[in-house]
C-alpha atoms as a PDB file:
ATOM      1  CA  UNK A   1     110.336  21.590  66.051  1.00  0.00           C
ATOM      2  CA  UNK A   2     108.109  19.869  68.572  1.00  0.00           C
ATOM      3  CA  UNK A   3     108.897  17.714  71.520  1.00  0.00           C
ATOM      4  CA  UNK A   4     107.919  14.490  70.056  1.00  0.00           C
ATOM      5  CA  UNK A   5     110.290  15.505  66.858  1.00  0.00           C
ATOM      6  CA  UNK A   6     113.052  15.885  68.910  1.00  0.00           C
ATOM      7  CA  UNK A   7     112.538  12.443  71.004  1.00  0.00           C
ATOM      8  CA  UNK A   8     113.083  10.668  67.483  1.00  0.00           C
ATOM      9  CA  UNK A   9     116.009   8.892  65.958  1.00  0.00           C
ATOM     10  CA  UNK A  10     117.306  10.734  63.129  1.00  0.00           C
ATOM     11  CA  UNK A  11     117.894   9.419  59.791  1.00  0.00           C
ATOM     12  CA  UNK A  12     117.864  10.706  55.779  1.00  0.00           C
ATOM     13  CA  UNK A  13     114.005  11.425  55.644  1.00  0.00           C
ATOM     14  CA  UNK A  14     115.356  14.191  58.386  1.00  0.00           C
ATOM     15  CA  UNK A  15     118.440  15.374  56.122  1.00  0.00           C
ATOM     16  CA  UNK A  16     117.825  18.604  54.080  1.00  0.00           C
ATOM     17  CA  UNK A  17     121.623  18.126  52.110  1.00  0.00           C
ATOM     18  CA  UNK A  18     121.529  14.606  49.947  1.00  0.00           C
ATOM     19  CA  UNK A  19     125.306  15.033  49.810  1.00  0.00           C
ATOM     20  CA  UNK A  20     125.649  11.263  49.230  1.00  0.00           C
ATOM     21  CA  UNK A  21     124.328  12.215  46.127  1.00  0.00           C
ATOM     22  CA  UNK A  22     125.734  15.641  45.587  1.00  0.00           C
ATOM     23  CA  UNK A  23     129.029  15.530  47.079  1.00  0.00           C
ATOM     24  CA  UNK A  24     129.412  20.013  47.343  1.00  0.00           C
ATOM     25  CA  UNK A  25     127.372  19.865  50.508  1.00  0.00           C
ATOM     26  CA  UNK A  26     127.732  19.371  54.394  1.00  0.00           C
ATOM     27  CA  UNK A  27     126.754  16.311  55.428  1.00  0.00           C
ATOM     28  CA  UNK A  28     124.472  16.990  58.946  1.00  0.00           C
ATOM     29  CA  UNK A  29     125.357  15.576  62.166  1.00  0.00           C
ATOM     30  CA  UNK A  30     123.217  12.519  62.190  1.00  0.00           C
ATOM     31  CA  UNK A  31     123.973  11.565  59.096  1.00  0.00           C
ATOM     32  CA  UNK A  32     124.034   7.450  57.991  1.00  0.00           C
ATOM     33  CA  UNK A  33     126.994   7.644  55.543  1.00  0.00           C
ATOM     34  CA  UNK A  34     129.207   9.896  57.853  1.00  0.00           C
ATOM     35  CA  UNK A  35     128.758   7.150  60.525  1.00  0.00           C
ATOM     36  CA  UNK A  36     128.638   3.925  58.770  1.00  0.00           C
ATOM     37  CA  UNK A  37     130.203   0.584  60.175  1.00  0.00           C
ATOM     38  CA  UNK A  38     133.122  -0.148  57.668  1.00  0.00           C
ATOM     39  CA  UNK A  39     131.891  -3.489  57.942  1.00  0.00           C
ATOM     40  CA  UNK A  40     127.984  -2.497  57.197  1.00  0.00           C
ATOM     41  CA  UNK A  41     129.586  -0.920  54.177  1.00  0.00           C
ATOM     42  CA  UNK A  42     131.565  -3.803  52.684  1.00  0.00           C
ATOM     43  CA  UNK A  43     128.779  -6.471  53.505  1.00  0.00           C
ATOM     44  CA  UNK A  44     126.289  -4.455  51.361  1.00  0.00           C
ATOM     45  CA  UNK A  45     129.379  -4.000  48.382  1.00  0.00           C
ATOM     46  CA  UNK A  46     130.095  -7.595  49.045  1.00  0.00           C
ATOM     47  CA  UNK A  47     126.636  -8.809  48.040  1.00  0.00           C
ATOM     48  CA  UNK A  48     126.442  -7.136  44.966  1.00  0.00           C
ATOM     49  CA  UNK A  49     128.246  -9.604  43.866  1.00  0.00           C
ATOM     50  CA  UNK A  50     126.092 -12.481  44.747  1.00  0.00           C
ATOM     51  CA  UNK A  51     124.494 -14.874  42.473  1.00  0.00           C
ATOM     52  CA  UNK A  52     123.008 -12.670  40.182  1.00  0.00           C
ATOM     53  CA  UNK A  53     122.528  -9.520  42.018  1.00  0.00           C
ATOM     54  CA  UNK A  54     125.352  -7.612  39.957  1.00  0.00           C
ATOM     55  CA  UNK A  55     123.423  -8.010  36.639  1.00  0.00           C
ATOM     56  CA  UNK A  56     120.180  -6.766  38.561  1.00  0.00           C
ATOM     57  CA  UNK A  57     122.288  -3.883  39.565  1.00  0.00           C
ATOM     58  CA  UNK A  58     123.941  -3.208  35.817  1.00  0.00           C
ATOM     59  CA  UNK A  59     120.519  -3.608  34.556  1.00  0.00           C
ATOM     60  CA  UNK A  60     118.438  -1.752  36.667  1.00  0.00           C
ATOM     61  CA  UNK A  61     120.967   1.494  36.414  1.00  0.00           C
ATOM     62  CA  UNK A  62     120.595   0.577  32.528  1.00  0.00           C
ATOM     63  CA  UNK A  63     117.042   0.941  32.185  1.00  0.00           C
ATOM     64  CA  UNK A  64     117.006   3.804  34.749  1.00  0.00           C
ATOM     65  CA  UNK A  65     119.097   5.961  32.413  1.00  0.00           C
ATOM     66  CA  UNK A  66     118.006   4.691  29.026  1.00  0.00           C
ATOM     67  CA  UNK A  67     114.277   5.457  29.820  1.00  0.00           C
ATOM     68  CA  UNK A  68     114.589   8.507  31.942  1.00  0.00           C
ATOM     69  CA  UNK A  69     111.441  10.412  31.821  1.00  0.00           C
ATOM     70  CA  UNK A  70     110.616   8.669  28.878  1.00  0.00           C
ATOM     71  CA  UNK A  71     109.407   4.724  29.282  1.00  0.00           C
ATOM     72  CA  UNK A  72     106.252   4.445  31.461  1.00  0.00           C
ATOM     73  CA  UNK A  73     106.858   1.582  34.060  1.00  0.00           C
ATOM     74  CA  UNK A  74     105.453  -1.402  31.903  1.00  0.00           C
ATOM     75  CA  UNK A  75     108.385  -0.504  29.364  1.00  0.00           C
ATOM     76  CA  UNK A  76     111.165   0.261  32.393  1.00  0.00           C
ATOM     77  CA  UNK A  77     109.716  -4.091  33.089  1.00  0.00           C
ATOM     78  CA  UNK A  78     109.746  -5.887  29.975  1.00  0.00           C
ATOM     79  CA  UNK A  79     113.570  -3.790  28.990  1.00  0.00           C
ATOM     80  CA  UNK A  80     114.673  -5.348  32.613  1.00  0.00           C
ATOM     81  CA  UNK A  81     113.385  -8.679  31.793  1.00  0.00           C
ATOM     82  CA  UNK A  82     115.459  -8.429  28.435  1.00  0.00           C
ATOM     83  CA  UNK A  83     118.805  -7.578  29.905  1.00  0.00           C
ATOM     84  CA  UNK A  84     118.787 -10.201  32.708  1.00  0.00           C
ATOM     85  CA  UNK A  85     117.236 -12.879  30.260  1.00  0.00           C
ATOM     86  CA  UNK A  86     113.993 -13.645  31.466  1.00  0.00           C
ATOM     87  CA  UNK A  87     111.590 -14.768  29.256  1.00  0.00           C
ATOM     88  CA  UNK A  88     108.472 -16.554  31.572  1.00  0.00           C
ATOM     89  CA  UNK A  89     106.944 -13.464  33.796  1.00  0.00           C
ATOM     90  CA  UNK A  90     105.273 -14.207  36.651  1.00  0.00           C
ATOM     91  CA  UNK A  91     102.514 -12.120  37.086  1.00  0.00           C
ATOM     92  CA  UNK A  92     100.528 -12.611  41.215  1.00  0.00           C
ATOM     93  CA  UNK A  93      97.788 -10.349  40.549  1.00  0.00           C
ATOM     94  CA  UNK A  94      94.978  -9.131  42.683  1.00  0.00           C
ATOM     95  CA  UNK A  95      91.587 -10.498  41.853  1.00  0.00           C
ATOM     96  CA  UNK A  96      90.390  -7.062  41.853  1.00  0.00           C
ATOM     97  CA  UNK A  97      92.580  -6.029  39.072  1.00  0.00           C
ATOM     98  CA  UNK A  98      92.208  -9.141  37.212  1.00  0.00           C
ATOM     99  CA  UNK A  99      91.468  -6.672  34.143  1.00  0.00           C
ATOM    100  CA  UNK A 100      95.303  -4.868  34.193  1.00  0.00           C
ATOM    101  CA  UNK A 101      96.637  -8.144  34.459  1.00  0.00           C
ATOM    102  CA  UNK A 102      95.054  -9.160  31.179  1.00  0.00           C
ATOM    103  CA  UNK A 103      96.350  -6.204  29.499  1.00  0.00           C
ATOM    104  CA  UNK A 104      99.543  -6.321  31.179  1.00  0.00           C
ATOM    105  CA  UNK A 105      99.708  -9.942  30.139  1.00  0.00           C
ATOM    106  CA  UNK A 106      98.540  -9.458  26.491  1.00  0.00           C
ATOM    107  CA  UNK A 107     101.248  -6.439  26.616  1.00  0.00           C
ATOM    108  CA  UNK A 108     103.608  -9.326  27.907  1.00  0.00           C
ATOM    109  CA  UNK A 109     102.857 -11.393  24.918  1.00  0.00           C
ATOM    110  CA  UNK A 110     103.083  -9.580  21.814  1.00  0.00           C
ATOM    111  CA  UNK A 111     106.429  -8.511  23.065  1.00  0.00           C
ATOM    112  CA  UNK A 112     108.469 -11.734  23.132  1.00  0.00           C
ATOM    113  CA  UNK A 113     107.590 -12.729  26.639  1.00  0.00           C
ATOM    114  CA  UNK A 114     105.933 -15.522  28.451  1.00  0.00           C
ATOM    115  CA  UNK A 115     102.978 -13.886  30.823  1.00  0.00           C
ATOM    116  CA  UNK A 116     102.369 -16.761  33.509  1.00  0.00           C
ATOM    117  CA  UNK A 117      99.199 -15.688  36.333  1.00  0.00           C
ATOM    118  CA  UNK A 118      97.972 -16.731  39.656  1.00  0.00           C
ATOM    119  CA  UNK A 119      95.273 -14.833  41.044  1.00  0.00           C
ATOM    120  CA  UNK A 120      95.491 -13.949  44.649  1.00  0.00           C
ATOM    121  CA  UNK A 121      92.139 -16.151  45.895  1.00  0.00           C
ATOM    122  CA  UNK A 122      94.003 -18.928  44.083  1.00  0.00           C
ATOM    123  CA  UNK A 123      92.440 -22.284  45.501  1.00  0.00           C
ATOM    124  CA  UNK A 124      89.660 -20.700  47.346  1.00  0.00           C
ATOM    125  CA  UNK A 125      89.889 -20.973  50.853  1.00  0.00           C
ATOM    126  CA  UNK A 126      87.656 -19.372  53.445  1.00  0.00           C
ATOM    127  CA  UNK A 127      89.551 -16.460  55.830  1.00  0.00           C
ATOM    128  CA  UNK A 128      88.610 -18.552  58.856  1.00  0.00           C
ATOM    129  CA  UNK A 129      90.377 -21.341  57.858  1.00  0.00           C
ATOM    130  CA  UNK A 130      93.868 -19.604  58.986  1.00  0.00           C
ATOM    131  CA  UNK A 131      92.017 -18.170  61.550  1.00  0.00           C
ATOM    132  CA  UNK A 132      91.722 -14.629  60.170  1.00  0.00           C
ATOM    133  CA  UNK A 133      88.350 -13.400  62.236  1.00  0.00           C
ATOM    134  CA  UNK A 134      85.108 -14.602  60.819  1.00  0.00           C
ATOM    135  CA  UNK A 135      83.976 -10.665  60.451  1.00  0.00           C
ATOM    136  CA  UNK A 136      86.534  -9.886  57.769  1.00  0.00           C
ATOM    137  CA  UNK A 137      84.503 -12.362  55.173  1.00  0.00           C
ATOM    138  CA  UNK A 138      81.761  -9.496  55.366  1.00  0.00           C
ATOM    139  CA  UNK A 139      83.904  -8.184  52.277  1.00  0.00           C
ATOM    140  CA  UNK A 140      84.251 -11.622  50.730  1.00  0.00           C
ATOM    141  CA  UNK A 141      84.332 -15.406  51.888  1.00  0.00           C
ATOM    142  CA  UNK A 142      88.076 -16.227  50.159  1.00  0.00           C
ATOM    143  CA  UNK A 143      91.214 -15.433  51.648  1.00  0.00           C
ATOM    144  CA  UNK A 144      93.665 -14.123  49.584  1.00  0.00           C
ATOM    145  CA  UNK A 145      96.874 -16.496  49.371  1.00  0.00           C
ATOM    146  CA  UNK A 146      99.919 -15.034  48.499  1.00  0.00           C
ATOM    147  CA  UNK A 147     102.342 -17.556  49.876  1.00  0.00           C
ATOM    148  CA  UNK A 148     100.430 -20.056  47.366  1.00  0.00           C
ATOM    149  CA  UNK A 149     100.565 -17.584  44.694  1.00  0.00           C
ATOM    150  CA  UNK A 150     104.632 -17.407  45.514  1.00  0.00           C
ATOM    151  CA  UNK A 151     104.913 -21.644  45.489  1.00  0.00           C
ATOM    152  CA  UNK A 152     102.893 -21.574  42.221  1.00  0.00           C
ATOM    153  CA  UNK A 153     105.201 -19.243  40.423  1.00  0.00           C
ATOM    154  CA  UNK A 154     108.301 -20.784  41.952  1.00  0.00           C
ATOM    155  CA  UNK A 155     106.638 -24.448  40.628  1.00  0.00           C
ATOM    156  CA  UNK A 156     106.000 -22.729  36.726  1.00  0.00           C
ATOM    157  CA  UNK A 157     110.101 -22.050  36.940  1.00  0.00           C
ATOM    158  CA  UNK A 158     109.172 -18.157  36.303  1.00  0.00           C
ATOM    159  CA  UNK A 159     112.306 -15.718  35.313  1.00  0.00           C
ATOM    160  CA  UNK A 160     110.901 -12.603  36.731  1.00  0.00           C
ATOM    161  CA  UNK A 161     107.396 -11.646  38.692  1.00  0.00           C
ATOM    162  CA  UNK A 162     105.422  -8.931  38.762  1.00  0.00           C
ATOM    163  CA  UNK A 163     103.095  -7.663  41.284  1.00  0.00           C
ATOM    164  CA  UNK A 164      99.627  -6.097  40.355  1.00  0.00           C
ATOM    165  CA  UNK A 165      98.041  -5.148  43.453  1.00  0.00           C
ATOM    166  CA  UNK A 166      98.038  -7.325  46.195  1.00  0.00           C
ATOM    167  CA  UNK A 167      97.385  -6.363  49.251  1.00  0.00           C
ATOM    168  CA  UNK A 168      99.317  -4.514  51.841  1.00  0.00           C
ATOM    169  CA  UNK A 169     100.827  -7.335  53.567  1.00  0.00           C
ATOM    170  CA  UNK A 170      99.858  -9.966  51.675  1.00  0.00           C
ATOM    171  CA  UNK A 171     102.644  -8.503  48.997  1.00  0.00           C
ATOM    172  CA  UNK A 172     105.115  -8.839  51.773  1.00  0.00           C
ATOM    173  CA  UNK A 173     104.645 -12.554  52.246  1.00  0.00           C
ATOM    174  CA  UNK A 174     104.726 -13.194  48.263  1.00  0.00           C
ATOM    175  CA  UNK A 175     108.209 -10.759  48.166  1.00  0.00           C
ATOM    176  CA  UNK A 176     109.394 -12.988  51.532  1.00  0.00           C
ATOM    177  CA  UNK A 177     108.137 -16.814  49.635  1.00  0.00           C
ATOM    178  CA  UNK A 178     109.643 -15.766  45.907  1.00  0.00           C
ATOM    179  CA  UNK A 179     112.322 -17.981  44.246  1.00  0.00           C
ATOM    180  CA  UNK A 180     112.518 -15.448  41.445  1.00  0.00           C
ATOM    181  CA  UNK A 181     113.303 -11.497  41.725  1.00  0.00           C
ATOM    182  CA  UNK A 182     110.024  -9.545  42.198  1.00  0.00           C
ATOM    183  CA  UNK A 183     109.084  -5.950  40.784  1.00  0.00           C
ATOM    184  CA  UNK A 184     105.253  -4.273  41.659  1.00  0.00           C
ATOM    185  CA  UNK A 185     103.667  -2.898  38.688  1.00  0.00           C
ATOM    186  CA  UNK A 186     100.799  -1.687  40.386  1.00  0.00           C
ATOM    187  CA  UNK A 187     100.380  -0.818  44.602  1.00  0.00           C
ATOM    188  CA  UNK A 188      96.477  -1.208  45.483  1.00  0.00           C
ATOM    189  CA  UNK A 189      95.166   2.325  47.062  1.00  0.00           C
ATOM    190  CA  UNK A 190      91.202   1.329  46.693  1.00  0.00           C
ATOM    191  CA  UNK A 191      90.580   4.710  47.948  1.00  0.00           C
ATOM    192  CA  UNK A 192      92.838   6.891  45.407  1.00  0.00           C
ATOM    193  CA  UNK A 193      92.246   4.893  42.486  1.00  0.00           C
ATOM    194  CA  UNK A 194      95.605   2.810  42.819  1.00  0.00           C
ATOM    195  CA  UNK A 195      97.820   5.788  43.418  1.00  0.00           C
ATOM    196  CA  UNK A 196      98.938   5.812  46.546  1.00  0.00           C
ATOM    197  CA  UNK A 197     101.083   8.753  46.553  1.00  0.00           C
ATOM    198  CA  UNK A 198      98.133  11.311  46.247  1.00  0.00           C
ATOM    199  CA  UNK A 199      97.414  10.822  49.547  1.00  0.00           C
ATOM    200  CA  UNK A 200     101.234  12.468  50.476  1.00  0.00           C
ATOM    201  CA  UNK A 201     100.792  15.049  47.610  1.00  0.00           C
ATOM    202  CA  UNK A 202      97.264  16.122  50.130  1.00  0.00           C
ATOM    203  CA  UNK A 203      98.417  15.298  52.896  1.00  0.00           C
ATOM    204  CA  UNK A 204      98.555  18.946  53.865  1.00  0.00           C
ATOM    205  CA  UNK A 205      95.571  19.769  52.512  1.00  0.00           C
ATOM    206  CA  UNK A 206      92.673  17.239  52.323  1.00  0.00           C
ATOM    207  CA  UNK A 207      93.918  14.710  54.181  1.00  0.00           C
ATOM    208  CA  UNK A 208      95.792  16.301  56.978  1.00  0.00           C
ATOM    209  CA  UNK A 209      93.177  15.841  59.462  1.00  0.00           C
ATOM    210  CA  UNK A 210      92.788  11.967  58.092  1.00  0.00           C
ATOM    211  CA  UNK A 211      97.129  11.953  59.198  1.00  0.00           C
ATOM    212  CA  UNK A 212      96.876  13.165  61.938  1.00  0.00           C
ATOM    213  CA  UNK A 213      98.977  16.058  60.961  1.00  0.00           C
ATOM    214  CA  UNK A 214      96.870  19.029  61.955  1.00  0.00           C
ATOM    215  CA  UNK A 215      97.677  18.571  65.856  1.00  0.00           C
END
């Protein structure tokens, strides 16, 4: 292990047990649960039953184990939005994948549900007008606006909403501005096609130099 690997501070991407999960191990030295603040550990317990975070919990475990291996993740969403009720899904979609949306929405539709979009350039302001540097318009004059796209939703009295693809950051302020609960369908990767995880299945192959991982 190198120098810089060392230096670190350790935590479970570093464990090579998962005991948490299968209890007939050792946990290692480091380990989170092992050294967890009693009061860390009732806070989190504590919240689960908050407002309606228990039958988020119930249902996500639900769907998790009723569609193992078996529902794709447009199914795993609309059997969610059944078991906590929600009807009107907000969809804040990337104008780039305006397309999936549609589908997504027509999907949406035929199944019960009420598909409700705003589209990330939503009202069509210019970058520079929050003072995002003039040169980023070279890809295209309108800013993306996903703390509009969150007030919009939150206005339309949505159940659930969905994420299709906005950007990396920009999702973070729509998850951050959200009244409702918020799932992504879809995590942009304009390089890989939308599938962001190829570039870890590579990343000791073709895109190790790319990582940085070859030094």
């Amino acid at each position: 292990m190198s120098e810089e690997e060392n230096r670190h501070d350790w935590s479970c991407v570093d464990c090579g047990t998962q005991n948490c999960k299968y209890k007939d191990r050792t946990y290692p030295d480091f380990c989170l649960t092992t050294s967890l603040d009693a009061e860390d550990g009732a806070w989190a317990m504590n919240k689960y039953e908050e407002g309606r975070n228990h039958d988020i919990m119930v249902a996500s475990a639900e769907v998790e184990y009723e569609g193992y291996c078996q529902w794709t993740r447009v199914q795993e969403i609309m059997e969610f939005a059944r078991k906590i009720g929600a009807h009107k899904i907000g969809i804040a979609n990337c104008i780039g994948l305006i397309n999936e949306a549609r589908i997504f929405a027509r999907i949406l539709r035929v199944n019960g549900f009420e598909p409700y979009s705003v589209i990330c350039k939503v009202a069509g302001k210019a970058k520079t007008s929050v003072g995002i540097p003039e040169e980023c318009e070279r890809i295209g004059s309108a800013m993306c606006n996903p703390i509009l796209q969150a007030r919009l939703l939150n206005r339309a009295q949505t159940d659930l909403n969905v994420v299709i693809g906005l950007c990396v950051g920009h999702d973070s302020l729509f998850y951050k501005y959200s009244d409702a609960y918020v799932t992504t369908l879809v995590t942009k990767d304009r390089v890989t096609g939308n599938n962001p995880v190829a570039a870890l299945y590579t990343a000791q192959s073709y895109y190790r130099k790319k990582f940085g991982l070859d030094k």
